[in-house]
N, C-alpha and C. Protein backbone atom coordinates (compact mmCIF):
# COMPACT_ATOMS: atom_id res chain seq x y z
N UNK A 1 0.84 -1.18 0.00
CA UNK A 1 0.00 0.00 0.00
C UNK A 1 0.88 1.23 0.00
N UNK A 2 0.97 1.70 -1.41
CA UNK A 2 1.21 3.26 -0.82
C UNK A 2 0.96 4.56 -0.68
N UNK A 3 -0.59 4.40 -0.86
CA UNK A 3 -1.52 5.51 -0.13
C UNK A 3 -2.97 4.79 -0.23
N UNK A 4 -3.68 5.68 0.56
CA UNK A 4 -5.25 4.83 0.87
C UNK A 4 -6.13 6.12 0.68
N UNK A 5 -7.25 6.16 0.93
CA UNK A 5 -7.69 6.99 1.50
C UNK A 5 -8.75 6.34 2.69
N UNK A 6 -8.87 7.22 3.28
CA UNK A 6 -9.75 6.59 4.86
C UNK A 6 -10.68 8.07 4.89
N UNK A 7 -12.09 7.34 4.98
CA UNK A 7 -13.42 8.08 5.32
C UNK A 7 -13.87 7.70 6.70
N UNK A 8 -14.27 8.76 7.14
CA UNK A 8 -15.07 8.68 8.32
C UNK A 8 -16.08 8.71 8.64
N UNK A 9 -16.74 8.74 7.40
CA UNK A 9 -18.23 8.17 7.43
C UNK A 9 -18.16 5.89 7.36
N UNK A 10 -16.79 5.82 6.72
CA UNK A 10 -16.79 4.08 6.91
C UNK A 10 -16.94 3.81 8.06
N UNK A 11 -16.45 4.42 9.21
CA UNK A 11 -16.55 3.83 10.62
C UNK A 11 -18.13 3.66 11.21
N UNK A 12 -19.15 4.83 10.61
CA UNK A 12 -20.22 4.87 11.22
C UNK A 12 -21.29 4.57 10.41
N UNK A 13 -21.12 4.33 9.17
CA UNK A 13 -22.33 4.06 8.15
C UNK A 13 -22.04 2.54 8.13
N UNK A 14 -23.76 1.94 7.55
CA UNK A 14 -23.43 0.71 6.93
C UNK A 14 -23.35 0.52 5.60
N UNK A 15 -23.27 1.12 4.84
CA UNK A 15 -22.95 1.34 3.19
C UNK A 15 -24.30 2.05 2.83
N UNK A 16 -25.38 1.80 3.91
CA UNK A 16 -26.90 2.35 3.25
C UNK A 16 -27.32 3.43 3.09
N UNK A 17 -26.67 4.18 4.24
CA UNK A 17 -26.90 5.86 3.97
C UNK A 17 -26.15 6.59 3.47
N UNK A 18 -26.45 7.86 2.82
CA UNK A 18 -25.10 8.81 2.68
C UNK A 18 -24.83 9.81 3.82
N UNK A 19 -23.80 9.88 3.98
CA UNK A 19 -23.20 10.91 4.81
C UNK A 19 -23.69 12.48 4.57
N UNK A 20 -23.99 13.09 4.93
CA UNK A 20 -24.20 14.85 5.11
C UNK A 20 -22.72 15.36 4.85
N UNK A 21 -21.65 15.22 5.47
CA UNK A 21 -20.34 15.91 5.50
C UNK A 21 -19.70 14.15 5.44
N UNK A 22 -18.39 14.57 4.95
CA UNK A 22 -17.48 13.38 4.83
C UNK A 22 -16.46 14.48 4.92
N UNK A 23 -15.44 13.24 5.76
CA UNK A 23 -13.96 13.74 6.27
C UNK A 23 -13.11 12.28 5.63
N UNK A 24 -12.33 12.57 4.83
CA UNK A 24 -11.17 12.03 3.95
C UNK A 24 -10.09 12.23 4.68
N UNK A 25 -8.80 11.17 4.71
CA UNK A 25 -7.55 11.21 5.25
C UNK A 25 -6.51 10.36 4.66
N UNK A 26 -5.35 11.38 3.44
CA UNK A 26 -5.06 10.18 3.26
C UNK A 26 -3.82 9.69 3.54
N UNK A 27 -3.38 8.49 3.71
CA UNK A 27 -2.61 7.60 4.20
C UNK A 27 -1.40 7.17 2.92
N UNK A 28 -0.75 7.38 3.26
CA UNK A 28 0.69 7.21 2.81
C UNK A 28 1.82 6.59 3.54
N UNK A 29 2.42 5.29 3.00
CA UNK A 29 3.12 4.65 3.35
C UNK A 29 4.59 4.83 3.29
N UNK A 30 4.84 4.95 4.96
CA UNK A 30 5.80 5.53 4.86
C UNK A 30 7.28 4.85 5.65
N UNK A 31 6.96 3.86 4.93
CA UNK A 31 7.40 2.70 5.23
C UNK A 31 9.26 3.24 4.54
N UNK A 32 10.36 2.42 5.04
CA UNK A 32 11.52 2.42 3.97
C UNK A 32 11.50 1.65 3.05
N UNK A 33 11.69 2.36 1.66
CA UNK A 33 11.49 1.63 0.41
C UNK A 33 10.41 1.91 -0.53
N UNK A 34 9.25 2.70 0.29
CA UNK A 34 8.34 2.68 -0.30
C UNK A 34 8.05 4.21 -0.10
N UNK A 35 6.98 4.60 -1.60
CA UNK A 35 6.53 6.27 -1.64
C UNK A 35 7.73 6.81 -2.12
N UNK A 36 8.96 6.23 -3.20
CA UNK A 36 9.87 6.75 -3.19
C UNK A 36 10.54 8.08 -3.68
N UNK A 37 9.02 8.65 -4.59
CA UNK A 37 9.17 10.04 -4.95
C UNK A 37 8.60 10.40 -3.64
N UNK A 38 7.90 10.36 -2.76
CA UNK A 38 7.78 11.31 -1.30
C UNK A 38 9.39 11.66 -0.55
N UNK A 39 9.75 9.88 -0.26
CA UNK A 39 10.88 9.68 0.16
C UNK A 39 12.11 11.15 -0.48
N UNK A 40 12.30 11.20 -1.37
CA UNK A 40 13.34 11.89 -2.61
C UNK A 40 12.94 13.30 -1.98
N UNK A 41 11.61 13.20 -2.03
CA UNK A 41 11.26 15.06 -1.93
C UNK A 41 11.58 15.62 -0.39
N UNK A 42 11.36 14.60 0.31
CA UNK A 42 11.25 14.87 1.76
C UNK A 42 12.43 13.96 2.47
N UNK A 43 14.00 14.80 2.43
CA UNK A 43 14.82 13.61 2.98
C UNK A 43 14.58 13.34 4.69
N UNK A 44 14.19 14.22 5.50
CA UNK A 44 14.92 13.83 7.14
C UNK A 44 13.30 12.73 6.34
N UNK A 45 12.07 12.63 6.42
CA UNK A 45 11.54 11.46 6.47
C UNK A 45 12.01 10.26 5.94
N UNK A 46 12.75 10.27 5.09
CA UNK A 46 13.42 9.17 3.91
C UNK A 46 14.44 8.98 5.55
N UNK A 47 15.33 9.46 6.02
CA UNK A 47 16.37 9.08 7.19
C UNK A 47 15.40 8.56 8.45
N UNK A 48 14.56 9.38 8.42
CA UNK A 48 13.31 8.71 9.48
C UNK A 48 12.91 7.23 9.44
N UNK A 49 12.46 6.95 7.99
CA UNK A 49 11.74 5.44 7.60
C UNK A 49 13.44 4.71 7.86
N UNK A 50 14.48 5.22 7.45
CA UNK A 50 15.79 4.43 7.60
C UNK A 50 15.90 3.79 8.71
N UNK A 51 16.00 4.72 9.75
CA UNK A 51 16.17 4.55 11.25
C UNK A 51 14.89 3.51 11.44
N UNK A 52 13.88 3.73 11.50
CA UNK A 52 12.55 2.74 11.70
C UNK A 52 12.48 1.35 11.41
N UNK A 53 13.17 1.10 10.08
CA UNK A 53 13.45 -0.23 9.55
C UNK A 53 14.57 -0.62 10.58
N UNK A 54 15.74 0.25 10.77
CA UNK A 54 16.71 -0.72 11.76
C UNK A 54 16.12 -0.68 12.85
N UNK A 55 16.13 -0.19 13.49
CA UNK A 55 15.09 -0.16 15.09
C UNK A 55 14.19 -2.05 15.27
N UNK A 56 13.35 -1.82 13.52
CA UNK A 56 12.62 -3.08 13.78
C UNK A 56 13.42 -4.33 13.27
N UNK A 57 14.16 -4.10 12.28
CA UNK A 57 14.94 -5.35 12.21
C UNK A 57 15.97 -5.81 13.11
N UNK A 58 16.04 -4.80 14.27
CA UNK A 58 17.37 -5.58 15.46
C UNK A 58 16.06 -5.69 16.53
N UNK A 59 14.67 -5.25 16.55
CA UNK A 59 13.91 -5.84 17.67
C UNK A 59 13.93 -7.10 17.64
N UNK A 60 14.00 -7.64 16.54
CA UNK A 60 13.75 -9.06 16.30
C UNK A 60 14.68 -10.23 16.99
N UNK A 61 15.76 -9.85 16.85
CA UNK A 61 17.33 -10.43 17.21
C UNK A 61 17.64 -9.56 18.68
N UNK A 62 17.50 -8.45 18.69
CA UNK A 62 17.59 -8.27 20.30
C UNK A 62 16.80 -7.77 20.97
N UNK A 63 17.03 -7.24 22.87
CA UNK A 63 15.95 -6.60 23.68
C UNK A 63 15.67 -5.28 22.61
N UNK A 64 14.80 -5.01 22.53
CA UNK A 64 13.71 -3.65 22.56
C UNK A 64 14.78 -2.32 22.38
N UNK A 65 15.73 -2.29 24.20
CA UNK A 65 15.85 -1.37 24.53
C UNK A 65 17.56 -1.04 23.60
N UNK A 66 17.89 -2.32 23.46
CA UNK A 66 19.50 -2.40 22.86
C UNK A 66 18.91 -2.68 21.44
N UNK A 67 18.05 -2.95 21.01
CA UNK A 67 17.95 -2.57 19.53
C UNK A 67 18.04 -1.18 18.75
N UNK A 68 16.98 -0.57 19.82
CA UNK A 68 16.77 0.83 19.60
C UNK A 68 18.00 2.04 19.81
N UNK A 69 18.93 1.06 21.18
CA UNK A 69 20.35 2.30 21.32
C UNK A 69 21.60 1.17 19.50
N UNK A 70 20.93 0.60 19.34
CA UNK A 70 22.24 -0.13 18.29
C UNK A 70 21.68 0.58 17.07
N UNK A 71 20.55 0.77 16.82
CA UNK A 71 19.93 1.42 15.79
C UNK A 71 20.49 3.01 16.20
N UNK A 72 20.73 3.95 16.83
CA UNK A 72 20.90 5.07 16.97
C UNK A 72 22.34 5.47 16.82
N UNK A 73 23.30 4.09 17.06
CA UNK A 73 24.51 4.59 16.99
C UNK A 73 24.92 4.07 15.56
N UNK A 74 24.35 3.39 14.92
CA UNK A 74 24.76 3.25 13.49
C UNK A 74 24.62 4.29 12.43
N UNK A 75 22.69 4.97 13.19
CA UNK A 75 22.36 5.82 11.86
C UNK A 75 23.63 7.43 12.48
N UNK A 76 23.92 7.44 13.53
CA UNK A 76 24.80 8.50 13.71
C UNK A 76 25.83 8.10 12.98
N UNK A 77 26.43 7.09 13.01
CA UNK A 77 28.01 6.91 11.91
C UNK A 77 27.54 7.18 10.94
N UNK A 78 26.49 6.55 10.08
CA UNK A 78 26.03 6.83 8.92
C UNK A 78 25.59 8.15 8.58
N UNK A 79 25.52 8.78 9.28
CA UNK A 79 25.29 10.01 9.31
C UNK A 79 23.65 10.60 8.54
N UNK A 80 22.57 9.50 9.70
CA UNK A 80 21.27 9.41 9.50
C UNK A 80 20.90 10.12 10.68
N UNK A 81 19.83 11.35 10.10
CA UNK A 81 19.56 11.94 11.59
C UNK A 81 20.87 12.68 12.54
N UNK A 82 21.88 12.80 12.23
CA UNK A 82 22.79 12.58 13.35
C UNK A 82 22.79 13.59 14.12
N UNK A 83 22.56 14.85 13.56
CA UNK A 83 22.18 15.86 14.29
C UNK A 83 21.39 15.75 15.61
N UNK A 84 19.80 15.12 14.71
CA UNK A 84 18.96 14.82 15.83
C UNK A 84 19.45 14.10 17.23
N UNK A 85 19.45 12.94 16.47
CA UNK A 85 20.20 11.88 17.44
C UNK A 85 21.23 11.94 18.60
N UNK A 86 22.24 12.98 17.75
CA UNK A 86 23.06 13.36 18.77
C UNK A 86 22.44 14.27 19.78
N UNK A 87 21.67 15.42 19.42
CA UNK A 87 21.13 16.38 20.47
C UNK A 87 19.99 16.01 21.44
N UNK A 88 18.88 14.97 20.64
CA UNK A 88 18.41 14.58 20.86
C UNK A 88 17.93 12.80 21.58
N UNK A 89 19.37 12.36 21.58
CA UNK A 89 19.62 10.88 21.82
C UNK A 89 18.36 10.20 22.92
N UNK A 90 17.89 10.40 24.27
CA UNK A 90 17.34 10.05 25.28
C UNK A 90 15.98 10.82 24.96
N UNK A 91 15.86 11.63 24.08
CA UNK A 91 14.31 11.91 24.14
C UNK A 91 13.87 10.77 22.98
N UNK A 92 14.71 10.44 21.53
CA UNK A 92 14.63 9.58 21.10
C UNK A 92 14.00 8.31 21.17
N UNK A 93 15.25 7.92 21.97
CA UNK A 93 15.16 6.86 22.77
C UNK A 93 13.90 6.13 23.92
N UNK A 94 13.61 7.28 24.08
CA UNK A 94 12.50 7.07 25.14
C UNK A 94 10.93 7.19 24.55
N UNK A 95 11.06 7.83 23.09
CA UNK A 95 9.87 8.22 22.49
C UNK A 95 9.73 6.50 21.57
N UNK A 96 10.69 5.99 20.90
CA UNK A 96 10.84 4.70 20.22
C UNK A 96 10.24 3.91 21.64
N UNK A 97 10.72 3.73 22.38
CA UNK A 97 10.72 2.62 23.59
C UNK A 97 9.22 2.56 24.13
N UNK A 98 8.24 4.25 24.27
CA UNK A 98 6.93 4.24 24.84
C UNK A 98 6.52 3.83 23.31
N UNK A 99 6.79 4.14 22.08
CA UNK A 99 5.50 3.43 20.93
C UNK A 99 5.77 2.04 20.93
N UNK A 100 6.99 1.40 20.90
CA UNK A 100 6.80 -0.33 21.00
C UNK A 100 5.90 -0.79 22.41
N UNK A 101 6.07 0.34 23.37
CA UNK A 101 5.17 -0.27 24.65
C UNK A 101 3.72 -0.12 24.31
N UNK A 102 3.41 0.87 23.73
CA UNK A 102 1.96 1.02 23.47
C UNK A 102 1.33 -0.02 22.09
N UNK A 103 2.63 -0.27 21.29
CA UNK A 103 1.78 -1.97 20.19
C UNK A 103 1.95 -2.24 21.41
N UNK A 104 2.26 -3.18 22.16
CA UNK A 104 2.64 -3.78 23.28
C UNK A 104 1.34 -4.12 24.05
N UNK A 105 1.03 -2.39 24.66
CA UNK A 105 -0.32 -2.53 25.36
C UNK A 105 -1.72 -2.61 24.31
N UNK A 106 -1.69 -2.07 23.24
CA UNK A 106 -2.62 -2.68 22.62
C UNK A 106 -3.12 -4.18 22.12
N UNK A 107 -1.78 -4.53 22.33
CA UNK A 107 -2.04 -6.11 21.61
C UNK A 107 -2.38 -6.83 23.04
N UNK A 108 -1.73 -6.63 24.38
CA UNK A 108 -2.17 -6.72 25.55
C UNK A 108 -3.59 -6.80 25.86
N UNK A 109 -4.27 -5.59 25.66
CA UNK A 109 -5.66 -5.31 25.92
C UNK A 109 -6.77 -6.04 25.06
N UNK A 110 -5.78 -6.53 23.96
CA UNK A 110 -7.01 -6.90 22.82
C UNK A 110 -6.63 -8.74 23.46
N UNK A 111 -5.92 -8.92 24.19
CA UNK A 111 -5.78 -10.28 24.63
C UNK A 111 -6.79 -10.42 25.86
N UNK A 112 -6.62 -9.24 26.37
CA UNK A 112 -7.62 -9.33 27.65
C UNK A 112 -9.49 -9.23 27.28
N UNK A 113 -9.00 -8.28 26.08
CA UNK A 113 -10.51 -8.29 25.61
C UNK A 113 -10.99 -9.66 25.43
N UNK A 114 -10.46 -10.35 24.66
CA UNK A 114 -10.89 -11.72 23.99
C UNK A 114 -11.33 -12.50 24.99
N UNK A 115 -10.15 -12.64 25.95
CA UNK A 115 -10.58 -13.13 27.42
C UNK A 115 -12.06 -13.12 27.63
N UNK A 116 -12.20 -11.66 28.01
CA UNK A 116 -13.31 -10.97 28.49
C UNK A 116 -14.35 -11.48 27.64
N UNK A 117 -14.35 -11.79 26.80
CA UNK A 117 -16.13 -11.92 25.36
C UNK A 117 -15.74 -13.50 26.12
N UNK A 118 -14.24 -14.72 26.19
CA UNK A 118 -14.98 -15.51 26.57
C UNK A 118 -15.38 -16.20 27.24
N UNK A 119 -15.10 -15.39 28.57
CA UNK A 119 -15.90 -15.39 29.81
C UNK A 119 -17.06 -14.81 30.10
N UNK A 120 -17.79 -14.07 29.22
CA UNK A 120 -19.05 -13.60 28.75
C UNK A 120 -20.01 -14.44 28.67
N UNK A 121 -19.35 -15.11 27.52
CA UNK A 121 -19.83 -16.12 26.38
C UNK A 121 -19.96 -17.11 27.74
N UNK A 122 -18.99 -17.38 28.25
CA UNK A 122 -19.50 -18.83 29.71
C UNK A 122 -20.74 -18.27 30.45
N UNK A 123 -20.52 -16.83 30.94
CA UNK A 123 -21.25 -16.62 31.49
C UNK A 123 -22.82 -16.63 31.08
N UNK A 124 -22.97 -16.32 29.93
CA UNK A 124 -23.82 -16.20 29.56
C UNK A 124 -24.69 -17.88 29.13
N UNK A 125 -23.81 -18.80 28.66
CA UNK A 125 -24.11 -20.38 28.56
C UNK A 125 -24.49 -20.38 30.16
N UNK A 126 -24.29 -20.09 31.21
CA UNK A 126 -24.12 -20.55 32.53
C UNK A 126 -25.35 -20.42 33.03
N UNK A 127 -25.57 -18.70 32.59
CA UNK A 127 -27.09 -18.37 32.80
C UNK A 127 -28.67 -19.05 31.68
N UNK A 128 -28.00 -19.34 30.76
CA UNK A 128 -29.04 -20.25 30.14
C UNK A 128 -29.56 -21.19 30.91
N UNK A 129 -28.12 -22.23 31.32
CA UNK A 129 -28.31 -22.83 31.64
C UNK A 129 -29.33 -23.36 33.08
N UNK A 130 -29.03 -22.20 33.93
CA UNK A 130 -29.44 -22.16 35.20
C UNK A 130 -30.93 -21.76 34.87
N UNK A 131 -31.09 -20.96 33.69
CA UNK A 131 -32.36 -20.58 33.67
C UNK A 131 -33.39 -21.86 32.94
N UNK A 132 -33.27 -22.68 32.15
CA UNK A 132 -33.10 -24.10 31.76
C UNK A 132 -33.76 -24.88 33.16
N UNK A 133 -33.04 -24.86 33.81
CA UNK A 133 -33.06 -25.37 35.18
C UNK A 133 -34.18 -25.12 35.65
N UNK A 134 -34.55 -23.87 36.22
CA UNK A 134 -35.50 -23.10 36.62
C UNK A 134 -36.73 -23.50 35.92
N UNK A 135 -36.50 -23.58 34.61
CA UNK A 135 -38.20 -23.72 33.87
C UNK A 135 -38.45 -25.20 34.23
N UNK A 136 -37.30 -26.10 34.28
CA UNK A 136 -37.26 -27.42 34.14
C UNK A 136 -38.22 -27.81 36.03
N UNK A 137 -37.76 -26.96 36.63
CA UNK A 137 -37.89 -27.17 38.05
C UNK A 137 -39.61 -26.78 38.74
N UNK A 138 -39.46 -25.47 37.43
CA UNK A 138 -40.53 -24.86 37.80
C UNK A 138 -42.16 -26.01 36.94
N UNK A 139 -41.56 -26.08 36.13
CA UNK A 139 -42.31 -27.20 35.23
C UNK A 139 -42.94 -28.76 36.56
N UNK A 140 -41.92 -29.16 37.00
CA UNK A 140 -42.21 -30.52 38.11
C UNK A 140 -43.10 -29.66 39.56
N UNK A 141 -42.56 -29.13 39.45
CA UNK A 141 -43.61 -28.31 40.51
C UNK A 141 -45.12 -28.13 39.85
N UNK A 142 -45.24 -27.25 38.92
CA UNK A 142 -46.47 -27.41 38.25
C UNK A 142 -47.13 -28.51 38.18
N UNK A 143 -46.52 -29.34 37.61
CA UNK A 143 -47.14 -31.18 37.42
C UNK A 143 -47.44 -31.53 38.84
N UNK A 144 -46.51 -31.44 40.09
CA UNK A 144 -47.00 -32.07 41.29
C UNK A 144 -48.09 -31.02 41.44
N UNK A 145 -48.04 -29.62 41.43
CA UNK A 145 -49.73 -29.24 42.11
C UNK A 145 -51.11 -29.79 41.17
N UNK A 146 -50.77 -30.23 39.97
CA UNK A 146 -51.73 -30.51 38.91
C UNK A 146 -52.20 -31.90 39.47
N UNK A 147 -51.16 -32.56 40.17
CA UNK A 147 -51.20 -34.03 40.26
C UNK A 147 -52.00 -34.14 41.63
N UNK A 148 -51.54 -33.14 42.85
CA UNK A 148 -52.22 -33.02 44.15
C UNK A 148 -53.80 -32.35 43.64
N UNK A 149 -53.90 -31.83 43.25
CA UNK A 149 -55.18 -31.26 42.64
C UNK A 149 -56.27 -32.38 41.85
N UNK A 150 -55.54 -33.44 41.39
CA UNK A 150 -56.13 -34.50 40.86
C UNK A 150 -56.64 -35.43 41.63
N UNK A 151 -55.65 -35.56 42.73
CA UNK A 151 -56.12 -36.75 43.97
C UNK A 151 -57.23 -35.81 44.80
N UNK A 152 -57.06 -34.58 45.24
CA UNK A 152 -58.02 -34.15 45.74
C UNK A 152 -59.24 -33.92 45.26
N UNK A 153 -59.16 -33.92 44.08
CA UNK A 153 -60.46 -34.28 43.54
C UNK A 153 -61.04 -35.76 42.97
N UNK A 154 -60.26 -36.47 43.15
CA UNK A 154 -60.62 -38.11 43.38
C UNK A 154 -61.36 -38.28 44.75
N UNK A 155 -60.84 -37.60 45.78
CA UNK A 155 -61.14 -38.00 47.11
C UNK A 155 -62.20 -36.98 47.66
């Protein structure tokens, strides 16, 4: 993908109505390698996507936190960012480190979510069930007063 566009009427319509106002946004991939006339026109982003690709290709092979300082001292030799990097090294550093924590906590929360629907989902079988019960219970009760009601009127 290297651009989209994203409406904000997709989030809230079901294809059936039209929107009154529509808000468009578009999305450009800004990935390294890709958008490469953006890349050309716009270098610190082209050094940006650089740095981003190493960052994620040493997460893989190492901690998080030594990927991200091994990624910072290369693109400084290379003389990616270096300015930034250098002046900026620990705000960097700390800004890379809270966005891998936040995929992190999102993918977290969407684990807990799932959880959550399927302990729902039990709960909710649980209460069938009990309610099942109830009719089943309430049902033999009925039959015995139908049944005492029968002898008393035999007798």
């Amino acid at each position: 993908m290297k651009r989209r566009v994203l409406r904000l009427s997709d989030a809230f319509t079901t294809g059936k109505e039209k929107a009154c106002m529509e808000l468009e946004a578009l999305v450009l991939d800004i990935n390294y390698g890709k958008n490469k006339k953006l890349m050309e026109a716009c270098h610190p982003l082209k050094e940006y996507a650089y740095f981003v690709e190493k960052v994620k290709r040493y997460s893989g092979k190492l901690e998080r936190d030594k990927a991200i300082e091994l990624a910072v001292e290369e693109c400084v030799k290379e003389n990616i960012l270096k300015e930034i990097l250098l002046k900026h090294r620990a705000e960097v550093v700390d800004m890379v480190l809270t966005e891998y924590d936040e995929e992190k906590w999102i993918q977290t929360m969407n684990e807990k979510i799932q959880l959550m629907e399927l302990e729902i989902q039990k709960e909710k079988r649980e209460r069938e069930r009990i309610e099942k019960e109830r009719e089943r219970i309430e049902q033999e009760r009925e039959k015995e007063r139908l049944e005492r009601r029968r002898i008393e009127q035999e007798n």
